[in-house]
C-alpha atoms as a PDB file:
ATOM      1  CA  UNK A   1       0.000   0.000   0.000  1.00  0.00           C
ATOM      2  CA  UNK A   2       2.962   2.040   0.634  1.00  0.00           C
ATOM      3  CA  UNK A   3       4.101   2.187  -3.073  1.00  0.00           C
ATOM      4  CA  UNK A   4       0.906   2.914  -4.346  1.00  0.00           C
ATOM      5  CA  UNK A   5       0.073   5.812  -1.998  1.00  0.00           C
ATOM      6  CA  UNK A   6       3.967   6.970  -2.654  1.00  0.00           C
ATOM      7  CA  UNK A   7       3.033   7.391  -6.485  1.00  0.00           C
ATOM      8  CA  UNK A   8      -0.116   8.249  -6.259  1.00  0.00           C
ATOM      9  CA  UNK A   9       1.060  11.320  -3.692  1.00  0.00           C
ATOM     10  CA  UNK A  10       3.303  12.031  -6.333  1.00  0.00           C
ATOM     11  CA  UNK A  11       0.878  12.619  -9.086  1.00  0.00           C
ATOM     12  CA  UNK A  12      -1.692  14.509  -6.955  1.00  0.00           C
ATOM     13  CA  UNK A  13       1.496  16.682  -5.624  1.00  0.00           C
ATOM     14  CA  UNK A  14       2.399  17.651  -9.543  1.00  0.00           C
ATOM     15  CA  UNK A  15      -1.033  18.210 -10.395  1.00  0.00           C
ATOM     16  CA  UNK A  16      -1.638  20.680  -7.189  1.00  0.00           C
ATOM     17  CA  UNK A  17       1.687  22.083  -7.789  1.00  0.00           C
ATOM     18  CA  UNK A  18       0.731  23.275 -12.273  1.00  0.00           C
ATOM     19  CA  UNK A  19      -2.516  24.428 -10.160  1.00  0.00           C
ATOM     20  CA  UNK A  20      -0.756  26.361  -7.818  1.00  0.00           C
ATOM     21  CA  UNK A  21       1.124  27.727 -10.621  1.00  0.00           C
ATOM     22  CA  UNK A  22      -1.651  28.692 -12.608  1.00  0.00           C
ATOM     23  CA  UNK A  23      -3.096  30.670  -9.526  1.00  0.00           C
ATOM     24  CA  UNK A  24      -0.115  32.903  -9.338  1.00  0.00           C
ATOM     25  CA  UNK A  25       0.494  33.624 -12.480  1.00  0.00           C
ATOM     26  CA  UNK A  26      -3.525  34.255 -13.103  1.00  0.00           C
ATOM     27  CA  UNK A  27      -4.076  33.173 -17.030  1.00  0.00           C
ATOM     28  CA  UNK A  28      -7.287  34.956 -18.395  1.00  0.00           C
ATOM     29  CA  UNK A  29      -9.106  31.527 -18.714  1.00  0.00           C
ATOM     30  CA  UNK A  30      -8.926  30.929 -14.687  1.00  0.00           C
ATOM     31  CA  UNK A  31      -9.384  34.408 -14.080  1.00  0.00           C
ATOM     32  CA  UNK A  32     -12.890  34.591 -15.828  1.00  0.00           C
ATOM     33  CA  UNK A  33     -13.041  31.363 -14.021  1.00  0.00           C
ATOM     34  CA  UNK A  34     -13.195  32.923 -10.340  1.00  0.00           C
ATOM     35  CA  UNK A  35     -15.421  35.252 -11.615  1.00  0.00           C
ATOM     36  CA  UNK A  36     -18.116  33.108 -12.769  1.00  0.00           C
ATOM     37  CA  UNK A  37     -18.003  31.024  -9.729  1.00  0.00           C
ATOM     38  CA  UNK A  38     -18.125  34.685  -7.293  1.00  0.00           C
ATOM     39  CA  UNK A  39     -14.729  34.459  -6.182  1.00  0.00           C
ATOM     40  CA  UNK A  40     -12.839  37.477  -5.642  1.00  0.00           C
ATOM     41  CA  UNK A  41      -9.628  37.794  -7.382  1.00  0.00           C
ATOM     42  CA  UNK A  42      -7.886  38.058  -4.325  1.00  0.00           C
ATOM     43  CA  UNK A  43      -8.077  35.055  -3.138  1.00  0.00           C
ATOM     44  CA  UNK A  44      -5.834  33.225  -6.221  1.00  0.00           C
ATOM     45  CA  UNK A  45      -2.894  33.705  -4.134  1.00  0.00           C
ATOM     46  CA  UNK A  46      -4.369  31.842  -0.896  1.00  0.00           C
ATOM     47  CA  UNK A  47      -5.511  29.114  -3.356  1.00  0.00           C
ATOM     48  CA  UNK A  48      -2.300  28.634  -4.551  1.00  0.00           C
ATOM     49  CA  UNK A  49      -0.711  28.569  -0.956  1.00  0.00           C
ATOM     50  CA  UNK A  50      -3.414  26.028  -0.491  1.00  0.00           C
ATOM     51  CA  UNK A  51      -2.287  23.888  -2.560  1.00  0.00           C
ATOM     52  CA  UNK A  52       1.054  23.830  -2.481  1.00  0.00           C
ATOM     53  CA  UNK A  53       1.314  23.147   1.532  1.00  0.00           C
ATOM     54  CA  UNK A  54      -1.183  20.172   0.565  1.00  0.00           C
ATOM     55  CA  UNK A  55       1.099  18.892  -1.747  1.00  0.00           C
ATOM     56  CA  UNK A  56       4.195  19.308  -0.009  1.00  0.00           C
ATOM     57  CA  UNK A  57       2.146  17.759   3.129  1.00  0.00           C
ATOM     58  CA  UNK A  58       1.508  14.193   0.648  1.00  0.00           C
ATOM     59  CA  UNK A  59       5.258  14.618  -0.028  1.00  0.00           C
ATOM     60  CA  UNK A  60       6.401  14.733   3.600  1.00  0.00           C
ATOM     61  CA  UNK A  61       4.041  11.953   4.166  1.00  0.00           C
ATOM     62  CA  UNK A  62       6.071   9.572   2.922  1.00  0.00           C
ATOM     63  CA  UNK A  63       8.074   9.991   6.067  1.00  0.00           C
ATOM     64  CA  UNK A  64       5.696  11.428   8.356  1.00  0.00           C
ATOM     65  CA  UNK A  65       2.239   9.398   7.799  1.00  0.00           C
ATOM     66  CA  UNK A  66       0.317  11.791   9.999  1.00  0.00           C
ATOM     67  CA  UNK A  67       1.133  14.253   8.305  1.00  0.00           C
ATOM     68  CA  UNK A  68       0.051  12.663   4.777  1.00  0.00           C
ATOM     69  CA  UNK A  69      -3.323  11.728   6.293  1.00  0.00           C
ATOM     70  CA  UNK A  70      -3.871  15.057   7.652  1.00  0.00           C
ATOM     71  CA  UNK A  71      -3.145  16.995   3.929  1.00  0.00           C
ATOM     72  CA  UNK A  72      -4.953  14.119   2.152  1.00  0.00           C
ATOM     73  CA  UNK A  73      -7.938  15.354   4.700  1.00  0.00           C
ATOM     74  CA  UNK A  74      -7.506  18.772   4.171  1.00  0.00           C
ATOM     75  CA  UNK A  75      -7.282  18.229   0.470  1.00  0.00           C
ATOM     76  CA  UNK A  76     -10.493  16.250   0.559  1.00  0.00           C
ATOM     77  CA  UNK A  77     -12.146  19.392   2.067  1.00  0.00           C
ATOM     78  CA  UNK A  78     -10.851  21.715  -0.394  1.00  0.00           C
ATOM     79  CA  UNK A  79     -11.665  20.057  -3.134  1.00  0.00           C
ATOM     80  CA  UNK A  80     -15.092  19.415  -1.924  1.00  0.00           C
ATOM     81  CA  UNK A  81     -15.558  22.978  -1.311  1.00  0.00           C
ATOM     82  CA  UNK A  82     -14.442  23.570  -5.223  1.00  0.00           C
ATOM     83  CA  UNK A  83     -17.323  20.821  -6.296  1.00  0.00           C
ATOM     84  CA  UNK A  84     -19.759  22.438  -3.763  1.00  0.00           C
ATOM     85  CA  UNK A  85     -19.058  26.168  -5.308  1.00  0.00           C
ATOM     86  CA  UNK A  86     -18.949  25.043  -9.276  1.00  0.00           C
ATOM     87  CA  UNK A  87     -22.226  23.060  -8.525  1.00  0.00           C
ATOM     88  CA  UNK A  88     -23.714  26.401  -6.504  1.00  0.00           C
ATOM     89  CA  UNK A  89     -23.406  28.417  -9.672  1.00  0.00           C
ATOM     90  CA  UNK A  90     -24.758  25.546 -11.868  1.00  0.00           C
ATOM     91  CA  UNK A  91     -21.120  25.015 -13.425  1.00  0.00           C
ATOM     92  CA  UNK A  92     -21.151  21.581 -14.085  1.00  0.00           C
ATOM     93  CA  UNK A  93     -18.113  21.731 -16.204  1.00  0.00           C
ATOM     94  CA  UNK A  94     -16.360  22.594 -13.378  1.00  0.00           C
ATOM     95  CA  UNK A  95     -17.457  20.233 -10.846  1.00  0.00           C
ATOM     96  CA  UNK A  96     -16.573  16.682 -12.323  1.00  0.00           C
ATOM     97  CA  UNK A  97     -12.691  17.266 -12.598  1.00  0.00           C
ATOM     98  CA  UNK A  98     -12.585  18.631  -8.509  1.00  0.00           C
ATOM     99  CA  UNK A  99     -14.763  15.779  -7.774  1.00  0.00           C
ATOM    100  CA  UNK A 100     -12.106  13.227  -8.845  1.00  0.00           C
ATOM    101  CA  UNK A 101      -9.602  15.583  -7.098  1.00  0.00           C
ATOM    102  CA  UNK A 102     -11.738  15.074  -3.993  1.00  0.00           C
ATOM    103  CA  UNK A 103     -11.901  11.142  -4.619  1.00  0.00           C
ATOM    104  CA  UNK A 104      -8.124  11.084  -5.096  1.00  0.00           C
ATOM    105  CA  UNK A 105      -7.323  12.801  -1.292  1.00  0.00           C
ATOM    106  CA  UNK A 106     -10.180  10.071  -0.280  1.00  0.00           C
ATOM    107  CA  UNK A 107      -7.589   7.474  -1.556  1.00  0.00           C
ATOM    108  CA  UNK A 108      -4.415   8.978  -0.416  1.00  0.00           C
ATOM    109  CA  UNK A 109      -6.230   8.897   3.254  1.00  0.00           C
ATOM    110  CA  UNK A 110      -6.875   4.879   2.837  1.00  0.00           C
ATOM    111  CA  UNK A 111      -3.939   4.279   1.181  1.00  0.00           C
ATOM    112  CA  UNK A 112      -1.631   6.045   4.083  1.00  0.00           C
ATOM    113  CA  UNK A 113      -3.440   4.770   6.662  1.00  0.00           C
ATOM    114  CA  UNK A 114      -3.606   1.079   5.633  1.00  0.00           C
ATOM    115  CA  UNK A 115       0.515   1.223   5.312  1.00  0.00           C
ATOM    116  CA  UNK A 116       0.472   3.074   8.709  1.00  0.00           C
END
């Protein structure tokens, strides 16, 4: 269980990391984004902070599993807050890709726990 939760940490890290990326450096498309889902701009920046402590939480995990549980968790709740707000503004483009985000941190929290 180790292995798997080791690569699959890995991949959720680089895909929260290009996020994170895309948060700071604010492309048009996610911009627009925020907007349609009531977001104020500001808050790009904490997303991105977001994020990136997540992923370098599943990273540190590897060593620490506490610690990988507890980002998996948090990341669970994030990215069921990003389903509940894309599905509050009828954006159901939006919501399937954070709902397989939010399935993924489900996973990460078996998977580190069962090699506990």
């Amino acid at each position: 269980m180790f292995i798997v939760y080791a690569i699959v940490a890995a991949l959720m890290s680089a895909v929260l990391l290009a996020s994170a990326g895309a948060k700071f450096t604010r492309p048009k498309r996610l911009v627009e984004q925020m907007s349609t889902l009531g977001l104020p701009y500001g808050v790009l920046p904490f997303l991105g902070v977001v994020q990136i402590a997540g992923a370098g939480g599943l990273v540190i995990g590897l060593w620490w599993g506490a610690l990988g549980i507890a980002s998996a968790v948090g990341l669970a709740l994030y990215f069921l807050g990003a389903v509940a707000t894309h599905l509050r503004v009828s954006d159901y483009k939006g919501a399937p890709p954070a709902a397989v985000l939010t399935v993924t941190a489900i996973a990460l929290i078996a998977l580190r726990s069962a090699s506990l």
